[in-house]
Protein backbone atom coordinates (compact mmCIF):
# COMPACT_ATOMS: atom_id res chain seq x y z
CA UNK A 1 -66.24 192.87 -51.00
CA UNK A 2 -63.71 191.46 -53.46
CA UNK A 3 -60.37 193.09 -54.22
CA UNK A 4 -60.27 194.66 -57.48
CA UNK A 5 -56.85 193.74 -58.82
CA UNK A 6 -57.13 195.46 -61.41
CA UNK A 7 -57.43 198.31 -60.00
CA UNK A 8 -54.74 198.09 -56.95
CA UNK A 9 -52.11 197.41 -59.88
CA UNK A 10 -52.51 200.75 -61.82
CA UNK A 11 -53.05 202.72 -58.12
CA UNK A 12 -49.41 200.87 -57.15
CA UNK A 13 -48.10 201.07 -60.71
CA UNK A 14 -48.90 205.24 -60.56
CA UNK A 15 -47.53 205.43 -57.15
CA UNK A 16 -44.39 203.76 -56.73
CA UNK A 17 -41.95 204.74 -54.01
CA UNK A 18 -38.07 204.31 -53.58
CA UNK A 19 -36.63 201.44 -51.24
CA UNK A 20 -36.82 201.82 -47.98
CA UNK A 21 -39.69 204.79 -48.62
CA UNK A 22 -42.53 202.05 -49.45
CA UNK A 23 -44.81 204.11 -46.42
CA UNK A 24 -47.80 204.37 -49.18
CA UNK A 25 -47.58 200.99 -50.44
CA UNK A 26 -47.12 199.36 -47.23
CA UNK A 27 -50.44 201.12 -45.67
CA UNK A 28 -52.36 199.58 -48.73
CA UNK A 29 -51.32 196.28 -48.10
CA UNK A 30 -51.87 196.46 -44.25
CA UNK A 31 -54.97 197.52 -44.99
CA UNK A 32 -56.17 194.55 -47.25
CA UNK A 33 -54.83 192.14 -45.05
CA UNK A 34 -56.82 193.38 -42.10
CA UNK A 35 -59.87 193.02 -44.30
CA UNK A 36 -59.25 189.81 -45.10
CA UNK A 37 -58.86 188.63 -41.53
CA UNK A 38 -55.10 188.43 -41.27
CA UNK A 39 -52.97 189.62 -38.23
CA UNK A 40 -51.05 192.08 -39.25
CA UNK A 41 -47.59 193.13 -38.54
CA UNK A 42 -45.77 196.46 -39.59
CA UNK A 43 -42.86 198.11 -39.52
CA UNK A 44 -40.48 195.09 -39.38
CA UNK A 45 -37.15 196.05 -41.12
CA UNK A 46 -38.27 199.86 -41.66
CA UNK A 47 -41.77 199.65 -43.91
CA UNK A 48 -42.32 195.64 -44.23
CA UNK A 49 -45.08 194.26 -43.80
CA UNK A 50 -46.41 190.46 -42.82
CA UNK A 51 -49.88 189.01 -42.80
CA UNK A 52 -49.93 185.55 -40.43
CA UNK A 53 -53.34 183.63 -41.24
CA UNK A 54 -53.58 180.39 -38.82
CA UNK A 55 -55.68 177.61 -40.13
CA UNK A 56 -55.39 174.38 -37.98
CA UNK A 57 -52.68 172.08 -37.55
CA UNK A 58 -49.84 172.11 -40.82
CA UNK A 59 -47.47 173.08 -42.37
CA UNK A 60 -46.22 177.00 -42.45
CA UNK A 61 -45.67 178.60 -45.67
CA UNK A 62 -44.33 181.85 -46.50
CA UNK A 63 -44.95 183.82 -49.68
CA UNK A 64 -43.02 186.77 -50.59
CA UNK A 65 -43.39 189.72 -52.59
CA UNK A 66 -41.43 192.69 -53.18
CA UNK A 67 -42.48 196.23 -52.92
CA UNK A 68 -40.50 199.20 -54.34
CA UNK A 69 -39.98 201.12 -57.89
CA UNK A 70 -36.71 202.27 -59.24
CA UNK A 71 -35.56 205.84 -59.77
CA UNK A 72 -35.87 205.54 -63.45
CA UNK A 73 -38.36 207.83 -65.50
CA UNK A 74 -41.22 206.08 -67.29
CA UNK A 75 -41.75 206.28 -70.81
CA UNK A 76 -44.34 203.74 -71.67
CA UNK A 77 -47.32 206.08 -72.25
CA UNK A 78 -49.77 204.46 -70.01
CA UNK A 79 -52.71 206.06 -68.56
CA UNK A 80 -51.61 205.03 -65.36
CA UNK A 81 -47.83 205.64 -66.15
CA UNK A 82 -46.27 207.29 -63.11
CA UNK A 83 -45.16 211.22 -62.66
CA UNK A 84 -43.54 210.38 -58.75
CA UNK A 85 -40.55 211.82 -58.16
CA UNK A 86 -38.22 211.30 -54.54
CA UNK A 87 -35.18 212.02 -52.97
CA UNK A 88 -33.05 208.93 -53.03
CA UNK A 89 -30.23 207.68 -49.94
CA UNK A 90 -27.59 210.83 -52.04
CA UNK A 91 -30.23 213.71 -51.38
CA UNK A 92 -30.80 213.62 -55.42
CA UNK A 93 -34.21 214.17 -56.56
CA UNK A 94 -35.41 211.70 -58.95
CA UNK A 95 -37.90 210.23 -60.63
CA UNK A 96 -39.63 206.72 -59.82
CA UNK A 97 -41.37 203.74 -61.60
CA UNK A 98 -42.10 200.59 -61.42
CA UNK A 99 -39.83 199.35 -63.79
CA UNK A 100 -39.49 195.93 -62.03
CA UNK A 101 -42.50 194.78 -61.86
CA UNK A 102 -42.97 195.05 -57.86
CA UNK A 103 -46.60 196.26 -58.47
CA UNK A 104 -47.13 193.21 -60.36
CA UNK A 105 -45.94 191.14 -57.21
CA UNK A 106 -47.72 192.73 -54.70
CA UNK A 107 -51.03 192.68 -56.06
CA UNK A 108 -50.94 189.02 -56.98
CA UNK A 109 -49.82 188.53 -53.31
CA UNK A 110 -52.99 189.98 -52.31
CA UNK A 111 -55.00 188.13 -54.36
CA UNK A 112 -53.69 184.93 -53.49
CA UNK A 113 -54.21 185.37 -50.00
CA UNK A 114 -57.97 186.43 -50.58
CA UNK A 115 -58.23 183.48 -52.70
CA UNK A 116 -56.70 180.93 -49.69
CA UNK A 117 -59.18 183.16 -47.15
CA UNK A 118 -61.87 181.98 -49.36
CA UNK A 119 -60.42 178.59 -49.65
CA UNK A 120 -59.40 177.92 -46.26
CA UNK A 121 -62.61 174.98 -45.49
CA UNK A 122 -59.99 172.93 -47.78
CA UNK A 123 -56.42 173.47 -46.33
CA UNK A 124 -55.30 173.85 -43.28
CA UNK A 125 -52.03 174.85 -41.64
CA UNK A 126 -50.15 178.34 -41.43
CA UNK A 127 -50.13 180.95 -44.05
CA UNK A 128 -47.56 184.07 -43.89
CA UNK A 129 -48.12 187.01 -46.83
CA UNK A 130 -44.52 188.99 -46.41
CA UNK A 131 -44.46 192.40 -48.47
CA UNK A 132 -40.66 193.37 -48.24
CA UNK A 133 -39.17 196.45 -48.83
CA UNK A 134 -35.90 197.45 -50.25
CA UNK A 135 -35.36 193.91 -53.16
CA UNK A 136 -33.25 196.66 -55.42
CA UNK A 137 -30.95 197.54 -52.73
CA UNK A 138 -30.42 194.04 -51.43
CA UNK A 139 -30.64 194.86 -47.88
CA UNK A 140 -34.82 194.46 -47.30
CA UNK A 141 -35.19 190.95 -46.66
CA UNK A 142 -31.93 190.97 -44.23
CA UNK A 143 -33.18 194.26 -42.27
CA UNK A 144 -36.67 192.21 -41.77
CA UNK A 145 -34.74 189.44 -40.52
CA UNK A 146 -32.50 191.51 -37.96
CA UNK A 147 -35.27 192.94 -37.16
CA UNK A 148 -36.50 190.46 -35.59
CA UNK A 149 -38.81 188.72 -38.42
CA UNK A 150 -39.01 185.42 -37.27
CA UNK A 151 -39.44 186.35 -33.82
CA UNK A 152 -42.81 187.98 -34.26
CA UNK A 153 -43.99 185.46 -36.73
CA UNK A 154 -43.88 181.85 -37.07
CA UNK A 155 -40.92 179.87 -39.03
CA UNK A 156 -41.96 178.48 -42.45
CA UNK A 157 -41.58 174.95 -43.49
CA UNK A 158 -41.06 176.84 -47.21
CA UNK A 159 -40.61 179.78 -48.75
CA UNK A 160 -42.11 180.60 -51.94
CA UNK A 161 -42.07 183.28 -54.96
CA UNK A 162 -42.14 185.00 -57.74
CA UNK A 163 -41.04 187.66 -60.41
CA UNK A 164 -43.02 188.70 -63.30
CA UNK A 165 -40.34 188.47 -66.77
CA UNK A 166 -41.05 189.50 -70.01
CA UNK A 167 -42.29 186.24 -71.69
CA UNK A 168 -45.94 184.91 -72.07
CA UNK A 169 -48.40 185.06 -69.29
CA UNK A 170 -49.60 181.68 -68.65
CA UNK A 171 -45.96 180.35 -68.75
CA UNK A 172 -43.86 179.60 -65.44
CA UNK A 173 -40.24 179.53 -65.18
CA UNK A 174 -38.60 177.67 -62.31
CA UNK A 175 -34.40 176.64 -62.49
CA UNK A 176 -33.31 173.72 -59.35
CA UNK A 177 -30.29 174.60 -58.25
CA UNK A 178 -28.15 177.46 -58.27
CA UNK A 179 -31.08 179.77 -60.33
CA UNK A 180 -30.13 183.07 -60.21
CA UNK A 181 -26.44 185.22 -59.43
CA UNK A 182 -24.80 186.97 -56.52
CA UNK A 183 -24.16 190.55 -56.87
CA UNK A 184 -21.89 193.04 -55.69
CA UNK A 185 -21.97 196.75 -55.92
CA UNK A 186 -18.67 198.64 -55.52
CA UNK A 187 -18.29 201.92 -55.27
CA UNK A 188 -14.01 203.46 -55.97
CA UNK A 189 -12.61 207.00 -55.60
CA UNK A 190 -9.24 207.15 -57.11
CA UNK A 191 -6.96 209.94 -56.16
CA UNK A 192 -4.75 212.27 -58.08
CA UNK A 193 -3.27 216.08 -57.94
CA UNK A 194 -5.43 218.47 -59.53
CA UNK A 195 -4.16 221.03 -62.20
CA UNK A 196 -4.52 222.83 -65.39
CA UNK A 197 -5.33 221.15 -68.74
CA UNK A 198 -2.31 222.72 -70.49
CA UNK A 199 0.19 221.74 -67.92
CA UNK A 200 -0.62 217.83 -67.11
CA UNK A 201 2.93 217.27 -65.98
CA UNK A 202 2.40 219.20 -62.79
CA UNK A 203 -0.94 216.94 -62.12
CA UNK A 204 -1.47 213.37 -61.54
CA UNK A 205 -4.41 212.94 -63.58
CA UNK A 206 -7.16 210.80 -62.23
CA UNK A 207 -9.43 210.44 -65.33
CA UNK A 208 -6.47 208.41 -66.89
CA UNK A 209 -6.20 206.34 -64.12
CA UNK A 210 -9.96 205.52 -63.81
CA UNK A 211 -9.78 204.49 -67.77
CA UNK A 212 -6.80 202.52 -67.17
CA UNK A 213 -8.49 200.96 -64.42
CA UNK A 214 -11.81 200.27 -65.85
CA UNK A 215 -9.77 198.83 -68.92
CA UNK A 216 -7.32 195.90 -66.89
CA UNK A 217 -11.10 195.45 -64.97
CA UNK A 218 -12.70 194.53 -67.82
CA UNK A 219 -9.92 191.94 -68.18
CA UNK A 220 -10.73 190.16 -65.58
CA UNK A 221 -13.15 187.75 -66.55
CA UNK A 222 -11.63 187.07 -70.14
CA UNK A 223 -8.16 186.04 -68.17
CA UNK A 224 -8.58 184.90 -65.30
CA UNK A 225 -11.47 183.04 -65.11
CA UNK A 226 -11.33 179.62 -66.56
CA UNK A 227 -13.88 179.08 -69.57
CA UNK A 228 -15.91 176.70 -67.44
CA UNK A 229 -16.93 179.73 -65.04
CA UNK A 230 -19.16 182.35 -65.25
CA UNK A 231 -19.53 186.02 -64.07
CA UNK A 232 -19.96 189.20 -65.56
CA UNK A 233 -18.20 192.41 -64.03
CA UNK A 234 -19.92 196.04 -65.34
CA UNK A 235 -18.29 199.45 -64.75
CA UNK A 236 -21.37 201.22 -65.00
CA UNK A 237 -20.25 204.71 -63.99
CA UNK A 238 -17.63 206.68 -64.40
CA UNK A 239 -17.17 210.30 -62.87
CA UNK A 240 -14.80 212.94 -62.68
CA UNK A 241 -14.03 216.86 -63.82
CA UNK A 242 -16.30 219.53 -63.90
CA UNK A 243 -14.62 221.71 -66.60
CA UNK A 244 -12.92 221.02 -70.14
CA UNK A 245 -9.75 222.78 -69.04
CA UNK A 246 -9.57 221.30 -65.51
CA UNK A 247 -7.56 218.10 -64.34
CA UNK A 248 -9.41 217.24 -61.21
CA UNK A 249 -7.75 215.82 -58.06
CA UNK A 250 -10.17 212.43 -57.67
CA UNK A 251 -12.05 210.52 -59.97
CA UNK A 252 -15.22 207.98 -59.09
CA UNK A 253 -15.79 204.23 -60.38
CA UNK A 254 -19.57 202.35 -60.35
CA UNK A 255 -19.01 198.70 -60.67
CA UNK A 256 -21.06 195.66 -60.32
CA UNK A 257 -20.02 191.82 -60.15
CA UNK A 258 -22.58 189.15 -60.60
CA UNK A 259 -21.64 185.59 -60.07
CA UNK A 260 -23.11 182.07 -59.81
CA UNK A 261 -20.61 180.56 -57.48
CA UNK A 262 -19.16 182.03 -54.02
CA UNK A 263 -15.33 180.83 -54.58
CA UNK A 264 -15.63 182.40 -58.14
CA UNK A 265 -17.03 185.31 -56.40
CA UNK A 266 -14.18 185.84 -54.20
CA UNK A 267 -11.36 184.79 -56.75
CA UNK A 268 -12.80 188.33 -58.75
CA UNK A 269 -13.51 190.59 -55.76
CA UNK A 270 -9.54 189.84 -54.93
CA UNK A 271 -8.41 190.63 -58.50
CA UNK A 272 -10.68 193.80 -58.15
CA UNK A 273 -9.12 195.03 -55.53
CA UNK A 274 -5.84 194.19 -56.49
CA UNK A 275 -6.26 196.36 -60.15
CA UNK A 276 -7.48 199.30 -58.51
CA UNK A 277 -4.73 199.40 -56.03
CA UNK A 278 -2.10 198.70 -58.81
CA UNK A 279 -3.21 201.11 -61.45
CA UNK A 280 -3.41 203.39 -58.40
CA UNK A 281 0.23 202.75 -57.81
CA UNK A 282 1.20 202.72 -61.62
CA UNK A 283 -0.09 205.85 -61.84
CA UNK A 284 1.94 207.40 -58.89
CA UNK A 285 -1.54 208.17 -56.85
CA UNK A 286 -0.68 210.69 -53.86
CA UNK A 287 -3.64 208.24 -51.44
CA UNK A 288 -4.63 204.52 -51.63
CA UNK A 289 -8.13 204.65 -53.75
CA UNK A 290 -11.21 204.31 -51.23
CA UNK A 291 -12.72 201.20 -52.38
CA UNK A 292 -16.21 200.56 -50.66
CA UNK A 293 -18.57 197.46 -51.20
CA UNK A 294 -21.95 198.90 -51.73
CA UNK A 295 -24.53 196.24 -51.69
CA UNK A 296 -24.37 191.90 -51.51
CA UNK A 297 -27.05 189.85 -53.31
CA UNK A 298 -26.33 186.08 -52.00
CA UNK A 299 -26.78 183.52 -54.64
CA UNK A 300 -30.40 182.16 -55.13
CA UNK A 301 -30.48 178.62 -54.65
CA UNK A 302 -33.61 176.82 -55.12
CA UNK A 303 -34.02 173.21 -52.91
CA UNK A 304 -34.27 170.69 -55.22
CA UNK A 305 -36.88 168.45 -53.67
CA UNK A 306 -39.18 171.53 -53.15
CA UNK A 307 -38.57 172.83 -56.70
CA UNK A 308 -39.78 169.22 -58.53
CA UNK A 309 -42.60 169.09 -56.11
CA UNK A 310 -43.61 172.56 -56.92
CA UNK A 311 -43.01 172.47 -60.31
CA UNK A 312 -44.98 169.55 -60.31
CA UNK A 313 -48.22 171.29 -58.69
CA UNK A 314 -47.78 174.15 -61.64
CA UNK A 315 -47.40 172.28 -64.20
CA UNK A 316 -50.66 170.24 -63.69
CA UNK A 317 -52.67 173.57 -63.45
CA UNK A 318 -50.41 175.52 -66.44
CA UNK A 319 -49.72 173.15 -68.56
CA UNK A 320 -46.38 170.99 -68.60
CA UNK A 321 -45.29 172.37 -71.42
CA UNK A 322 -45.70 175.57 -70.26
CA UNK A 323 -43.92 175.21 -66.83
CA UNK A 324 -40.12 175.78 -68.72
CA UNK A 325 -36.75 175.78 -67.12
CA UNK A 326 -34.97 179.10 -67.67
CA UNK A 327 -31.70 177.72 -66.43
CA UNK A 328 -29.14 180.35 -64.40
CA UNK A 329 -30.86 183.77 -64.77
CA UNK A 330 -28.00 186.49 -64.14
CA UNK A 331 -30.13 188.75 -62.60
CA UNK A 332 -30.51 188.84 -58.59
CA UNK A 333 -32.46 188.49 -55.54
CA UNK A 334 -32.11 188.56 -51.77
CA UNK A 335 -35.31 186.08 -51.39
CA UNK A 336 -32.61 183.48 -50.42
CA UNK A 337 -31.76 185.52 -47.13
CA UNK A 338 -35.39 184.89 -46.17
CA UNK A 339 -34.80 180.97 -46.60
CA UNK A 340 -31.89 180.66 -44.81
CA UNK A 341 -33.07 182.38 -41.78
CA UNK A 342 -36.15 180.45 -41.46
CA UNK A 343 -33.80 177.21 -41.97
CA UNK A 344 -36.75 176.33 -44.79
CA UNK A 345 -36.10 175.47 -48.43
CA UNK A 346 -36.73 178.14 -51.00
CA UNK A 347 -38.31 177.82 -54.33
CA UNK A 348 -38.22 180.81 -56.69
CA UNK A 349 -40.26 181.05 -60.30
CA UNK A 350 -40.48 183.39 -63.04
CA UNK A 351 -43.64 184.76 -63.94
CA UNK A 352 -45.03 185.35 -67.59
CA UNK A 353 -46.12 189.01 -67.62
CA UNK A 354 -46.43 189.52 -72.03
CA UNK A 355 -49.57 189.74 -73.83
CA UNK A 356 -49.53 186.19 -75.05
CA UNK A 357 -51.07 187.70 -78.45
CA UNK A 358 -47.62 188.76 -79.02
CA UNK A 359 -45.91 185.38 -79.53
CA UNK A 360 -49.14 183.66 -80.90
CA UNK A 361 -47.44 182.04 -84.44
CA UNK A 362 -44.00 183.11 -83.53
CA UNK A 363 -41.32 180.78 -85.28
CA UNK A 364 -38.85 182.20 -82.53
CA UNK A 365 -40.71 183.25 -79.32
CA UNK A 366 -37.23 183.72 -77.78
CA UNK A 367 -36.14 186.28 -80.41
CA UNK A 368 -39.84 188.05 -79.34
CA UNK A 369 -39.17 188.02 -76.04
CA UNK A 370 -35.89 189.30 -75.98
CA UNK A 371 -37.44 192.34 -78.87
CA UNK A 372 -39.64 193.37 -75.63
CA UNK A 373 -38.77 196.17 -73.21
CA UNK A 374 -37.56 194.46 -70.02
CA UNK A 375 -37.29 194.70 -66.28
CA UNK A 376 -35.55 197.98 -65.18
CA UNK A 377 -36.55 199.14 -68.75
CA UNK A 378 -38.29 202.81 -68.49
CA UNK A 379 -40.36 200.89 -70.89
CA UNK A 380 -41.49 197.85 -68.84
CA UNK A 381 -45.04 197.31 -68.94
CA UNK A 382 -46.75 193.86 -67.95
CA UNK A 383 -49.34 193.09 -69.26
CA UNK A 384 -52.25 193.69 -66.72
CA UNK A 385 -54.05 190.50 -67.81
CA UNK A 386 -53.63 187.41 -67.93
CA UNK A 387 -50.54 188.07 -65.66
CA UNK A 388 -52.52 189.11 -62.41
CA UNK A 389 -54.77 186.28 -62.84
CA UNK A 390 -51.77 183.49 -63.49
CA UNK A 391 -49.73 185.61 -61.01
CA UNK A 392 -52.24 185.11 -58.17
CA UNK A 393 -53.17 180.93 -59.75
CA UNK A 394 -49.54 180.45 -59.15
CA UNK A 395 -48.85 181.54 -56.05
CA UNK A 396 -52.03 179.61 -54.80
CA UNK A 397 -51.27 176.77 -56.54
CA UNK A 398 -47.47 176.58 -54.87
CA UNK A 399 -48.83 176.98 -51.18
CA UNK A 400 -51.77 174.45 -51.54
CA UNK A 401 -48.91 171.69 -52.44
CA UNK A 402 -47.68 172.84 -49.19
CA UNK A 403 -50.33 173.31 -47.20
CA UNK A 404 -52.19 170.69 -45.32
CA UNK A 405 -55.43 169.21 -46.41
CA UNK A 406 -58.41 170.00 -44.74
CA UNK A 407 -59.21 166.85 -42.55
């Protein structure tokens, strides 16, 4: 019996689970990929999941997709729109969507690999489906690999992939090169002396040093990076006090750092650290601040040979003109770990997932597509089709290039 894609995508879409919590989604896909004839392996780096399909002497190539939602409550007034809620790694209940597109990833995974199973009297070689867990937090594909990944299943000669963006389906993006940022996730507590709001000169007030802090951070990329670099650093939270009236003794600091180049990386993460320890000093803190990197998204680096070859293979079944080059996306993945543990080039594309009615006589398509609702947004909504069916062409039109032909 055929997979109804359809169908899998609004099940996945409605049930979405946090990273590292992917138990539901992960027992779907297990169970596919038994029906389809694949051996199955589960459980690798907490809830991933890997398909091997062997096929005669070839080549090995792995295709990835990701699995979990985001704790973000959806607002996009689907049918199918999700209600989950879940605890997340603080013990906070939230609420979860897909607001990624993961749903959209794992479903075309699964109906590329029925698609190969059915095509598999013309190619031969070795064909891995690898359903990670855990993309958001940056940690998945590296817990697979210490885990013990590429013990239990073959090494790929590539690895190959995807992520659904909010331009036309039917077009492909794919960068060579450096094609999407590292990122960092910092997490600061700045200490002070507590008090009372009318008497501040008997406190050391923390919320003045976190603004003064988040202020000189902001300053770091407009002066002392050189114009010819790029980066952007985000405070995106900011917390302290629990009453009007109330100095509090520590304030707390979110911040994120995405760059395109390691050394640039570094040359910021430095300057960081040195602004929160000296506004902590400026500000006569009683404690060093506690300064503790969060999560690390490597740089994603597509092979150059293997992008142009791949490339290549799309654009004769989409369209050269609509196989586009996105250039450095500042967005981030940890596909790349998978890559570089296998020793195998890597070659990353971004998927059309917009009802291509949207853009049809559009003088600017790129002023549409930046109008629509995009990933993370609690409005995010592919469109189901085309983008399952371009979403599951593309992925089998990237492993057949690597694949061997049937002799």
């Amino acid at each position: 019996m055929a997979i109804d894609l359809e169908d899998i995508y609004r099940d996945l879409h409605e049930h979405p689970e946090l990273s590292f919590q992917e138990h539901r989604t992960a027992g779907i896909v297990a169970e596919h990929l038994r029906r389809l004839g694949l051996a199955v392996h589960e459980g690798i780096g907490g809830t991933g999941v890997v398909g091997v399909l062997g096929n005669g002497a070839g080549p090995t190539v792995l295709l990835r997709a990701d699995m979990e939602g985001l704790p973000v409550q959806e607002e996009t007034g689907l049918d199918y729109a999700s209600r989950a809620r879940a605890t997340d790694p603080d013990g906070k209940d939230v609420p979860v969507m897909h607001a990624c597109g993961h749903d959209v990833h794992v479903t075309a995974l699964l109906g590329a690999v029925e698609r190969l199973v059915a095509e598999r009297s013309d190619w031969s070689g070795t064909l891995i489906a690898l359903f990670q867990p855990a993309e958001e937090r940056g940690g998945g594909a590296r817990a697979m690999v210490e885990d013990g990944l590429f013990q239990r299943v073959p090494t790929p000669d590539v690895v190959l992939g995807q992520h659904v963006a909010p331009f036309p389906a039917g077009w492909v993006g794919v960068h060579s090169g450096v094609a999407m940022a590292s990122a960092d996730s910092l997490s600061v507590t700045l200490h002070g002396v507590g008090g009372h709001g009318s008497r501040p000169e008997a406190s050391i007030d923390p919320v003045m040093m976190a603004a003064a802090t988040t202020m000189r951070l902001n300053g770091i990329i407009s002066r002392e990076l050189a114009a010819t670099s790029s980066a952007v650093l985000t405070v995106g939270q900011m917390h302290a006090g629990t009453k009007h009236n109330i100095i509090p003794d520590h304030a707390t600091l979110g911040i994120s750092l995405r760059a395109f180049d390691d050394a640039v990386r570094t040359r910021i993460l430095t300057a960081i650290d040195r602004v929160i320890r000296g506004e902590a000093a400026a500000s006569g803190a009683v404690r060093d601040p506690d300064i503790v990197h969060d999560d690390h998204f490597p740089v994603t680096v597509n092979d150059a040979e293997a992008t142009e070859r791949t490339r290549a293979a799309l654009g004769a079944v989409f369209g050269g003109a609509q196989v586009i080059d996105p250039g450095h996306v500042s967005g981030s993945e940890d596909v790349g770990v998978l890559a570089t543990a296998a020793g195998a080039p890597l070659v990353y594309w971004f998927l059309g997932g917009a009802d291509p009615q949207v853009f049809a006589g559009a003088a600017d398509p790129v002023a549409v597509a930046s109008a629509l609702p995009s990933n993370h947004s609690s409005r995010f909504a592919p469109a189901i089709q085309p983008t399952l069916d371009h979403g599951v062409t593309a992925l089998v039109t990237a492993a057949r290039e690597w694949l061997g032909s049937a002799s």
